[in-house]
C-alpha atoms as a PDB file:
ATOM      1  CA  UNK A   1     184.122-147.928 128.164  1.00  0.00           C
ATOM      2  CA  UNK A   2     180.459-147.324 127.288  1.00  0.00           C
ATOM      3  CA  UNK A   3     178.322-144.548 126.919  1.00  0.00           C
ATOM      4  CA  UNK A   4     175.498-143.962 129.995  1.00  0.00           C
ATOM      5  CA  UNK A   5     171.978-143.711 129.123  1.00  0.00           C
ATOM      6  CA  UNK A   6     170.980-140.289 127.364  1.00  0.00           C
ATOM      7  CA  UNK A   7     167.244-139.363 127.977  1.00  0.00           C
ATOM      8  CA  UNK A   8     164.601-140.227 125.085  1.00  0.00           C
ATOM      9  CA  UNK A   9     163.716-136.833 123.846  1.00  0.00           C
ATOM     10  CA  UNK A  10     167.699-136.277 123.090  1.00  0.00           C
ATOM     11  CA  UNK A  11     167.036-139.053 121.002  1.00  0.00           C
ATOM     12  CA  UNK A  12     163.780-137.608 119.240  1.00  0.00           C
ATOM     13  CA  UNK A  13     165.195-134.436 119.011  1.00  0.00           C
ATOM     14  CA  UNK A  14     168.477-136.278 116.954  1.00  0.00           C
ATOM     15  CA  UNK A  15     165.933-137.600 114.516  1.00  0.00           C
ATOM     16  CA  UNK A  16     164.669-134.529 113.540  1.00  0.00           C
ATOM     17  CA  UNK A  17     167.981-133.909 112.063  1.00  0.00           C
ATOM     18  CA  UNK A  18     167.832-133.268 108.171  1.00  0.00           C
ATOM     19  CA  UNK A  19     169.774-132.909 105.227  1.00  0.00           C
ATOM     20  CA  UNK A  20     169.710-129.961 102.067  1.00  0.00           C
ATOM     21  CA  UNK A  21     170.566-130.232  98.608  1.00  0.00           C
ATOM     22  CA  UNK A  22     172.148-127.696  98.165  1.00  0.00           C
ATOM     23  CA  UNK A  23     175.857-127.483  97.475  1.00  0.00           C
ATOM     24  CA  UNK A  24     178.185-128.032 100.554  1.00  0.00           C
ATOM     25  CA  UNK A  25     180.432-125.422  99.058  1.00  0.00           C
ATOM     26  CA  UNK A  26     177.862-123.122  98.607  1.00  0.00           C
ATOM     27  CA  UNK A  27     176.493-122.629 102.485  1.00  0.00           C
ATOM     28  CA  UNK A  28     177.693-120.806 105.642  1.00  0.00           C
ATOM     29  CA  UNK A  29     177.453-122.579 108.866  1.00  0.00           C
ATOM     30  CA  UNK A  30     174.691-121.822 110.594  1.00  0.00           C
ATOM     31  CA  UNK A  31     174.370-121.539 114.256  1.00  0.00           C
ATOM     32  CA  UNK A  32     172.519-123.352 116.673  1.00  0.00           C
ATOM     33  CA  UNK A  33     174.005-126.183 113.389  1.00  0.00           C
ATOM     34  CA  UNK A  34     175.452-128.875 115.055  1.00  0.00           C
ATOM     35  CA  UNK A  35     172.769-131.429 114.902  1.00  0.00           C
ATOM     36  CA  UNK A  36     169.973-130.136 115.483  1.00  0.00           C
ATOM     37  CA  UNK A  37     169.120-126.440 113.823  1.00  0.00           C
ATOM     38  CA  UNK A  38     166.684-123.513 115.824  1.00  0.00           C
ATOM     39  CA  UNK A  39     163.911-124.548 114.255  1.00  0.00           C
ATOM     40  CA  UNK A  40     164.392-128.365 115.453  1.00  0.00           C
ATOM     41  CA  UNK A  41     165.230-126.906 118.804  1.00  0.00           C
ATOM     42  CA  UNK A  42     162.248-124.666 119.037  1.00  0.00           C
ATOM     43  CA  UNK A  43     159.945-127.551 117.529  1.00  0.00           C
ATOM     44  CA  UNK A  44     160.790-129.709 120.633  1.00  0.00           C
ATOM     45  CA  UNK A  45     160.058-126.986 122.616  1.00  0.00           C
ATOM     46  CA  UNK A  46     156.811-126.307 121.384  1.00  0.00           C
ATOM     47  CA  UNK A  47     156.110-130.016 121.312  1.00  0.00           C
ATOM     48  CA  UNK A  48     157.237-130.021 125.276  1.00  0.00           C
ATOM     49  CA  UNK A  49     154.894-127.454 125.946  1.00  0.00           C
ATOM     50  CA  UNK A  50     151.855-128.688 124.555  1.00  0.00           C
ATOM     51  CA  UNK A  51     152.607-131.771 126.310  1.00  0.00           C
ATOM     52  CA  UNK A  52     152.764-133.939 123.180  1.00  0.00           C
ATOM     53  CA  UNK A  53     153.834-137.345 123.747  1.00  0.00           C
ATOM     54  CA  UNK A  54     156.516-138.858 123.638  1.00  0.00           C
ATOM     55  CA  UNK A  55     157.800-135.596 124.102  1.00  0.00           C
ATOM     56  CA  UNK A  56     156.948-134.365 127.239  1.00  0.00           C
ATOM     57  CA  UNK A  57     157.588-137.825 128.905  1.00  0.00           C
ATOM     58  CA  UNK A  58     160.981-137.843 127.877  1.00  0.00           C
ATOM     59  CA  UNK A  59     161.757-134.392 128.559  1.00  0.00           C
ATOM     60  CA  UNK A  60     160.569-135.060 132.382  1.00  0.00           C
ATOM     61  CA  UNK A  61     162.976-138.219 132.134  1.00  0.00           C
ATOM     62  CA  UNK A  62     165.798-135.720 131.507  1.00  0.00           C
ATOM     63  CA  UNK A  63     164.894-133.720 134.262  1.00  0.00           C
ATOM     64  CA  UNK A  64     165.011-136.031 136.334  1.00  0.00           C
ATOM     65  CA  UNK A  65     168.085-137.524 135.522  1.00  0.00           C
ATOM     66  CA  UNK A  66     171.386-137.444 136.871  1.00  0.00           C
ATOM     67  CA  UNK A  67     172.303-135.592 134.008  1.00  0.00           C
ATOM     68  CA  UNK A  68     169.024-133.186 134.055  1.00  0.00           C
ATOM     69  CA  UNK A  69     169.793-132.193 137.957  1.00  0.00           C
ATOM     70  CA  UNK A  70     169.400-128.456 138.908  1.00  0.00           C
ATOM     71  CA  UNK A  71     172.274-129.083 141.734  1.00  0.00           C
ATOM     72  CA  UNK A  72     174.897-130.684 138.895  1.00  0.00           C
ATOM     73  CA  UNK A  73     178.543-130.098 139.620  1.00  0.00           C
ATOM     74  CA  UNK A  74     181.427-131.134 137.455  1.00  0.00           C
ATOM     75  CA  UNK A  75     183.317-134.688 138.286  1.00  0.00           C
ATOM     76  CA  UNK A  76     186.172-133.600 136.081  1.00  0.00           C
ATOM     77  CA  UNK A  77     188.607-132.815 134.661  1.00  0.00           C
ATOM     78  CA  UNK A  78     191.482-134.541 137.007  1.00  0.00           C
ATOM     79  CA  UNK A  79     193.441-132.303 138.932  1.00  0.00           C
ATOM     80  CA  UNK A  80     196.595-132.619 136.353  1.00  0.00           C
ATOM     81  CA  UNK A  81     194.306-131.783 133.232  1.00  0.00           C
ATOM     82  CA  UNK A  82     195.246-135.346 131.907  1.00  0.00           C
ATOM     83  CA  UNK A  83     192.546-137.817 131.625  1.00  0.00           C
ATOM     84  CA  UNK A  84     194.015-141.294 130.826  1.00  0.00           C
ATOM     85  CA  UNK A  85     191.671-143.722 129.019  1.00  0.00           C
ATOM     86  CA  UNK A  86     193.232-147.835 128.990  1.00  0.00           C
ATOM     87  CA  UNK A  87     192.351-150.247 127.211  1.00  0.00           C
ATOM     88  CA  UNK A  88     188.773-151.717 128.524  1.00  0.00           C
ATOM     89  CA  UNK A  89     188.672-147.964 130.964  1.00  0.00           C
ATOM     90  CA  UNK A  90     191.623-149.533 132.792  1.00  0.00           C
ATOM     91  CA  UNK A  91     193.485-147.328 133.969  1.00  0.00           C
ATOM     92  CA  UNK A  92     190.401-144.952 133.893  1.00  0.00           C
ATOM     93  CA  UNK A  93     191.314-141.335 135.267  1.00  0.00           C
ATOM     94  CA  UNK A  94     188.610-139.029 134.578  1.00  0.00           C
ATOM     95  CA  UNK A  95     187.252-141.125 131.700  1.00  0.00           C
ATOM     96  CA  UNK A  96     183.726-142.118 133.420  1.00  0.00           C
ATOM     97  CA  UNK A  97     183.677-138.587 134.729  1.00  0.00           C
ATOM     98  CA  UNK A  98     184.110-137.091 131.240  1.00  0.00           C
ATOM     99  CA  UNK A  99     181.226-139.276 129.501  1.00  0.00           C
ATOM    100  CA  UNK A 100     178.850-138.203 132.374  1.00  0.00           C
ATOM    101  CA  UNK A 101     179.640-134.186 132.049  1.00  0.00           C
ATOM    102  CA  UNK A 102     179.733-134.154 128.447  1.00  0.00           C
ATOM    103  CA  UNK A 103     176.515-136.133 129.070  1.00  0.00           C
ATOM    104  CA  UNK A 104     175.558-133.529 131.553  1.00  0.00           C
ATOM    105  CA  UNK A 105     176.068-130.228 129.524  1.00  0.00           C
ATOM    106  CA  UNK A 106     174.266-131.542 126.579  1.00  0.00           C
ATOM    107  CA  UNK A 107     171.152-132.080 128.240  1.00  0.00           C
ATOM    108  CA  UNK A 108     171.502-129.568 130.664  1.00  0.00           C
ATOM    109  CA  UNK A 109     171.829-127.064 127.201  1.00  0.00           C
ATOM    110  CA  UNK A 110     168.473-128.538 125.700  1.00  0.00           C
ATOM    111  CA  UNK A 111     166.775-128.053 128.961  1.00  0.00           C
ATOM    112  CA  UNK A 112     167.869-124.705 129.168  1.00  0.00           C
ATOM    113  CA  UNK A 113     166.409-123.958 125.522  1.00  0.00           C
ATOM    114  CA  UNK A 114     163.271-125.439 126.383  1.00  0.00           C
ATOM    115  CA  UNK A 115     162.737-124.277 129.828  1.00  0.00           C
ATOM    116  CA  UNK A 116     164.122-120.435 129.921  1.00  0.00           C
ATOM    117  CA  UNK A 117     165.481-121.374 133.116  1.00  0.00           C
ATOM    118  CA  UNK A 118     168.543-119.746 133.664  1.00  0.00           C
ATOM    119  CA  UNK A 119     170.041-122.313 136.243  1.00  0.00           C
ATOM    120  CA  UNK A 120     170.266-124.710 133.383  1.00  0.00           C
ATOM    121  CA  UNK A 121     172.407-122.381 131.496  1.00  0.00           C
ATOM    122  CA  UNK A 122     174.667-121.904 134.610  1.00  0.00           C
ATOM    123  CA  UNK A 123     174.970-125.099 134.837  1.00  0.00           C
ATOM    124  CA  UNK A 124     176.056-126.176 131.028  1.00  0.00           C
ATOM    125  CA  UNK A 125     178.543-123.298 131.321  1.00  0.00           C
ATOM    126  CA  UNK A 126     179.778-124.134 134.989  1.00  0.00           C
ATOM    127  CA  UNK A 127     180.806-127.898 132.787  1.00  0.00           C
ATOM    128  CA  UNK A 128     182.081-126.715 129.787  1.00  0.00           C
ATOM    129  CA  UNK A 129     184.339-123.569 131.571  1.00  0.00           C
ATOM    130  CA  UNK A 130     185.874-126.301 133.854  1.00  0.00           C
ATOM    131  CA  UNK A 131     187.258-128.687 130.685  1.00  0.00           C
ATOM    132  CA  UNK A 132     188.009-125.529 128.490  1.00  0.00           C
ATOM    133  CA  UNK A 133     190.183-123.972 131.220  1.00  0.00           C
ATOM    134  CA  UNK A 134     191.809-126.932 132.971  1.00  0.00           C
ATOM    135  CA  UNK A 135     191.759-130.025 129.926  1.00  0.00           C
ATOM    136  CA  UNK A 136     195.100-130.263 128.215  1.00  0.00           C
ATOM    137  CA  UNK A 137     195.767-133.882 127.054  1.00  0.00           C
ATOM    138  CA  UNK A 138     194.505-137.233 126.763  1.00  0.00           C
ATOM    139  CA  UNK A 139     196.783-140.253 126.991  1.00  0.00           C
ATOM    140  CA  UNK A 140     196.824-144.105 127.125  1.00  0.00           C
ATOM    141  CA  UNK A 141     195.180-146.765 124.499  1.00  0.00           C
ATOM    142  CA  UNK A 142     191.290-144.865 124.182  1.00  0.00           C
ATOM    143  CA  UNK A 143     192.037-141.774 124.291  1.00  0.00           C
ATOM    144  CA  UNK A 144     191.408-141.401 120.350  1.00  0.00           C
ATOM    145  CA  UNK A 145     187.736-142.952 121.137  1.00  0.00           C
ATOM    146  CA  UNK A 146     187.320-141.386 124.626  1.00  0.00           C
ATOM    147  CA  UNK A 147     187.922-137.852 123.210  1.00  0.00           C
ATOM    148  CA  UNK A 148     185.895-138.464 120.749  1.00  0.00           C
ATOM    149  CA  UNK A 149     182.916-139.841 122.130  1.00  0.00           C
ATOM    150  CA  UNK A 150     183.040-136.717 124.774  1.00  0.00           C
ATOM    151  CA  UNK A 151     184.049-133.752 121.723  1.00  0.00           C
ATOM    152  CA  UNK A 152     180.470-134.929 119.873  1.00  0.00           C
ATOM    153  CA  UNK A 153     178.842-133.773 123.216  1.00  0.00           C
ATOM    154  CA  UNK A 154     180.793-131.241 124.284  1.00  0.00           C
ATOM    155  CA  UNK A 155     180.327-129.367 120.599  1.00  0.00           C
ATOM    156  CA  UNK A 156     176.093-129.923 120.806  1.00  0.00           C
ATOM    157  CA  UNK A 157     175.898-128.578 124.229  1.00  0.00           C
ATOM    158  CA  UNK A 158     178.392-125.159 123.463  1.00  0.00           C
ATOM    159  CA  UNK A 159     176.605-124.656 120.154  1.00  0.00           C
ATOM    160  CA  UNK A 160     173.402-124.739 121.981  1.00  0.00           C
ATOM    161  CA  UNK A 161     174.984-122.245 124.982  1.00  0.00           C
ATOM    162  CA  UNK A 162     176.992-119.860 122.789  1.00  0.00           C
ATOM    163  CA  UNK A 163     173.737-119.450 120.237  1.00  0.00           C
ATOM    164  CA  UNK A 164     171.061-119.172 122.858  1.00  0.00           C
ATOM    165  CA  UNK A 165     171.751-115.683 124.809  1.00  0.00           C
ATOM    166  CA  UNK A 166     172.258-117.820 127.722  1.00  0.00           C
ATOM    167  CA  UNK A 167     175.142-115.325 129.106  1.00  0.00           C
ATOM    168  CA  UNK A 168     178.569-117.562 128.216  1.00  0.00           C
ATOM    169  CA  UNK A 169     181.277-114.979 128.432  1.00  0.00           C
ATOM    170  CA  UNK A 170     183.356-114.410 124.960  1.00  0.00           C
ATOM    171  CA  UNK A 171     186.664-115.334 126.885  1.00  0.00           C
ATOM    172  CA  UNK A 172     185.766-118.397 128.088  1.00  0.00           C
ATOM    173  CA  UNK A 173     184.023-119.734 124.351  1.00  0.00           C
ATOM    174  CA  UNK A 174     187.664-118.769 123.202  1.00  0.00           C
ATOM    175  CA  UNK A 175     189.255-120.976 125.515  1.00  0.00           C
ATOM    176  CA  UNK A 176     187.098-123.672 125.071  1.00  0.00           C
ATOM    177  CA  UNK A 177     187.315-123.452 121.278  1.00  0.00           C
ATOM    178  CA  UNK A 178     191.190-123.839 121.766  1.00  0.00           C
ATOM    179  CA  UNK A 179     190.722-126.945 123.969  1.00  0.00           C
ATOM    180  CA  UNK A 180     188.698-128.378 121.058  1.00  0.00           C
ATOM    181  CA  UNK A 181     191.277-127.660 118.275  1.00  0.00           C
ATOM    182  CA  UNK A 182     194.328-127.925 120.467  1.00  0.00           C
ATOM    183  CA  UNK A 183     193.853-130.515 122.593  1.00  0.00           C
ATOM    184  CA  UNK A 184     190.664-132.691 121.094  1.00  0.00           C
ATOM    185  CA  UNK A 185     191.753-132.690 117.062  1.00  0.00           C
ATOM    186  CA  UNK A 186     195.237-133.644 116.893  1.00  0.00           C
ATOM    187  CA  UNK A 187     194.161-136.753 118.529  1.00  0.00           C
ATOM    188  CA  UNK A 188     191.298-137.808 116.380  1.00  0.00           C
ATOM    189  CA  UNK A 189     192.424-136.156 112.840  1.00  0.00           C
ATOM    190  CA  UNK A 190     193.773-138.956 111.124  1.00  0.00           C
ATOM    191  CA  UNK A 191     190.736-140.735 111.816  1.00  0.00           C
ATOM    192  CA  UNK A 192     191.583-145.303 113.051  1.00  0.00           C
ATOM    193  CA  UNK A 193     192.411-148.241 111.243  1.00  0.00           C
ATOM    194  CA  UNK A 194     191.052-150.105 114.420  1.00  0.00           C
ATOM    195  CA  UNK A 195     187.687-149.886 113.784  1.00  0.00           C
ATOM    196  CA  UNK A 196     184.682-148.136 112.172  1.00  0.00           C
ATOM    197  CA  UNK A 197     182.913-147.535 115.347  1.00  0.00           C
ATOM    198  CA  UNK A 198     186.254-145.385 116.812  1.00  0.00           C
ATOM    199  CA  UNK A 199     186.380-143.672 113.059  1.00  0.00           C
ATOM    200  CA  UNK A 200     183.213-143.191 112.801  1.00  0.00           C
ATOM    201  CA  UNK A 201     183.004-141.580 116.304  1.00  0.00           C
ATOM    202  CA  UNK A 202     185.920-139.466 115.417  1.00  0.00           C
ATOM    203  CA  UNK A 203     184.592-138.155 112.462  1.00  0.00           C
ATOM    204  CA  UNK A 204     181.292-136.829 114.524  1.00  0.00           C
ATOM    205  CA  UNK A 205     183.638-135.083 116.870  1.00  0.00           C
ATOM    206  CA  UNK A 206     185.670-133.616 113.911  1.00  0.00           C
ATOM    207  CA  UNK A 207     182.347-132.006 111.940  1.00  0.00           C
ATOM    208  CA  UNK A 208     180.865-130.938 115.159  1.00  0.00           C
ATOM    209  CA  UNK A 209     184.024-129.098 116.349  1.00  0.00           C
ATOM    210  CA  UNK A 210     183.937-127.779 112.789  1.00  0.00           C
ATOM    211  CA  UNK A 211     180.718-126.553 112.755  1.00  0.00           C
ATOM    212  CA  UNK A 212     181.088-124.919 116.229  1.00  0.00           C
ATOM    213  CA  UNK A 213     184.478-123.398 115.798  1.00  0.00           C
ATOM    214  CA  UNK A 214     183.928-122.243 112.142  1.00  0.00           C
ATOM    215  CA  UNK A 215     186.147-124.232 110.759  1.00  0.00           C
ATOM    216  CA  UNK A 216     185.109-125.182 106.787  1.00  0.00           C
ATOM    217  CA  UNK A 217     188.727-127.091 106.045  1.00  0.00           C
ATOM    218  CA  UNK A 218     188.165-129.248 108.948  1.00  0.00           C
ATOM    219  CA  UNK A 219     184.602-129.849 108.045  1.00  0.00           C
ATOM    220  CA  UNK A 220     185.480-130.674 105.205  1.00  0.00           C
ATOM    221  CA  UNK A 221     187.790-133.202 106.236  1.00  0.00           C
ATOM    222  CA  UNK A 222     185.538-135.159 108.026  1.00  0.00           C
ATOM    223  CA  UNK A 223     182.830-135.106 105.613  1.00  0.00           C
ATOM    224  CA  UNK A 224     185.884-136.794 103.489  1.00  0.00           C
ATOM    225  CA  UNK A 225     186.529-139.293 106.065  1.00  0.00           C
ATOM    226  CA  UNK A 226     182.497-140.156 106.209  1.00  0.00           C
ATOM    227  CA  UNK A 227     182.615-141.064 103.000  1.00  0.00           C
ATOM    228  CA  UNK A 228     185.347-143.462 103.156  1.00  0.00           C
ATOM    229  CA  UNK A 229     184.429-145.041 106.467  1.00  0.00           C
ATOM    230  CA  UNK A 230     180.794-145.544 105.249  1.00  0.00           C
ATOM    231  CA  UNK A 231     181.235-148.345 102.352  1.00  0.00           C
ATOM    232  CA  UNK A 232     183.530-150.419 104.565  1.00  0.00           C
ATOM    233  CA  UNK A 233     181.198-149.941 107.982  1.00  0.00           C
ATOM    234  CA  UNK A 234     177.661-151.058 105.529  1.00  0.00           C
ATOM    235  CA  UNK A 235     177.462-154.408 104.000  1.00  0.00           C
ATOM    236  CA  UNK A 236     174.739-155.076 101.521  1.00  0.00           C
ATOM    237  CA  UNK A 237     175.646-157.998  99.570  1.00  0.00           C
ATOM    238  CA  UNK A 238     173.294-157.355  96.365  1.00  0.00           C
ATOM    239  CA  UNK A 239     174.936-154.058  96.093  1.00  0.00           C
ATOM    240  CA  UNK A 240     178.297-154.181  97.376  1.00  0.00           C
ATOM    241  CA  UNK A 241     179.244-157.920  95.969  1.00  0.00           C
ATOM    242  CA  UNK A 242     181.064-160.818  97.911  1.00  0.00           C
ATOM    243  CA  UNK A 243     183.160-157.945  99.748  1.00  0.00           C
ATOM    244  CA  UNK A 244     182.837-155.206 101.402  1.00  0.00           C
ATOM    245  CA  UNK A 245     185.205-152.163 100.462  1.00  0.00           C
ATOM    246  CA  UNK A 246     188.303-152.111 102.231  1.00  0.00           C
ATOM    247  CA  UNK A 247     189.320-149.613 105.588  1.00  0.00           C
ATOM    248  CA  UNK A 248     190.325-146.876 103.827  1.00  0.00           C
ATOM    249  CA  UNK A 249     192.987-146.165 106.459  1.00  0.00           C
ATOM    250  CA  UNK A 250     193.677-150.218 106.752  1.00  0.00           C
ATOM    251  CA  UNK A 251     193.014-152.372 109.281  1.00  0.00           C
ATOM    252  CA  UNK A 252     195.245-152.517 113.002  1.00  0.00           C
ATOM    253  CA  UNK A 253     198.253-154.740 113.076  1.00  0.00           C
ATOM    254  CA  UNK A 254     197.973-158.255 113.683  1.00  0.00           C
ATOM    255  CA  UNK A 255     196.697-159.050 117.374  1.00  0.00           C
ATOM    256  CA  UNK A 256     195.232-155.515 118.288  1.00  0.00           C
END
């Protein structure tokens, strides 16, 4: 499997992201929080509508996209609410089609932010109603990395809906909250001993779901996980010596 292009300005506005000093322990989530915060949000916006560059380039590249269309309709979920991710996206059922509406509802969530325009915010909701009322498992080889490639998006684009007035109905954040913590966390919890790339995707699925659900134990937890993963995933020789540090949840058996 691979992830599909994601328009520039997504990109810019993921840069923007920035840390505090303050205590961890100390803070209350805040909302719009995962990734970007209001005031990043609102600073692309303002940069979009002065037309500063590369800004405004890239945020015509997302409309324009596939994933920026005003007529977007959900590919998925499959009809049995199982999406079954091989080895390689073989067998692939509903895997493509999840990548491109998680894809989908995060952009289609910043353009509502930046636009106003209500069919945007139809749209995002119209995606993330149809996985949190119909998704219920994920099976086969990938679906610890396919989940969690898709959860990272899915948790941007409902942070950005359910903080932005843009009319998502209480019942249906509830039942896509559940899908996240029912269906999405079991599977990526424990975090991989196949490799940092499927940890470290898991672990940006598990503190997004965190922040948008609330959830400070599970936050928590993958903050813990980051800061395993990250000394085995970065080499620096002068620093780290003739080794890196070891997986801290091992590495996969022999052959896999």
């Amino acid at each position: 499997m691979s992830r599909k292009w994601l328009p520039m300005f997504v990109l810019l506005a993921c840069g923007l992201f920035a840390t505090t000093t303050r205590p961890l322990a100390a803070q209350a989530f805040q909302h719009p929080g995962v990734l970007l915060s209001r005031a990043q949000l609102d600073l692309v916006k303002t940069e979009v509508n002065a037309k500063v560059e590369p800004f405004r380039t890239e945020f015509q590249r997302a409309k324009d996209s596939e994933y920026g269309d005003l007529h977007y309709k959900p590919k998925g979920p499959p009809a049995t609410g199982v999406i079954e991710c091989g080895s390689s996206s073989h067998p692939d059922f509903g895997c493509k089609d999840e990548d491109a509406d998680s894809a989908a509802a995060y952009v289609q969530a910043l353009l509502w932010y930046i636009t106003g325009n209500s069919a945007y915010a139809k749209n995002a909701i119209q995606i993330l109603n149809a996985y949190g009322n119909n998704l219920k498992a994920y099976t086969n080889s990938n679906a610890p990395l396919q989940s969690a490639w898709s959860a990272s998006k899915w948790a941007r684009a409902a942070e950005i809906i359910r903080y932005s007035n843009a009319g998502w109905a209480p019942a249906d954040i509830q039942k896509f909250s559940d899908m996240l913590t029912k269906v999405v966390v079991p599977i990526i919890y424990d975090g991989s001993n196949f490799n940092g790339n499927w940890e470290l995707s898991q672990i940006e699925a598990m503190i997004g779901i965190a922040v948008f659900t609330d959830n400070r134990p599970l936050f928590d937890h993958g903050v813990l996980f980051w800061k395993q993963r990250v000394p085995s995933y970065f080499y620096y020789a002068p620093i780290d010596g003739d080794q890196p540090a070891a997986p801290p949840r091992g590495v996969p058996p022999h052959g896999k």
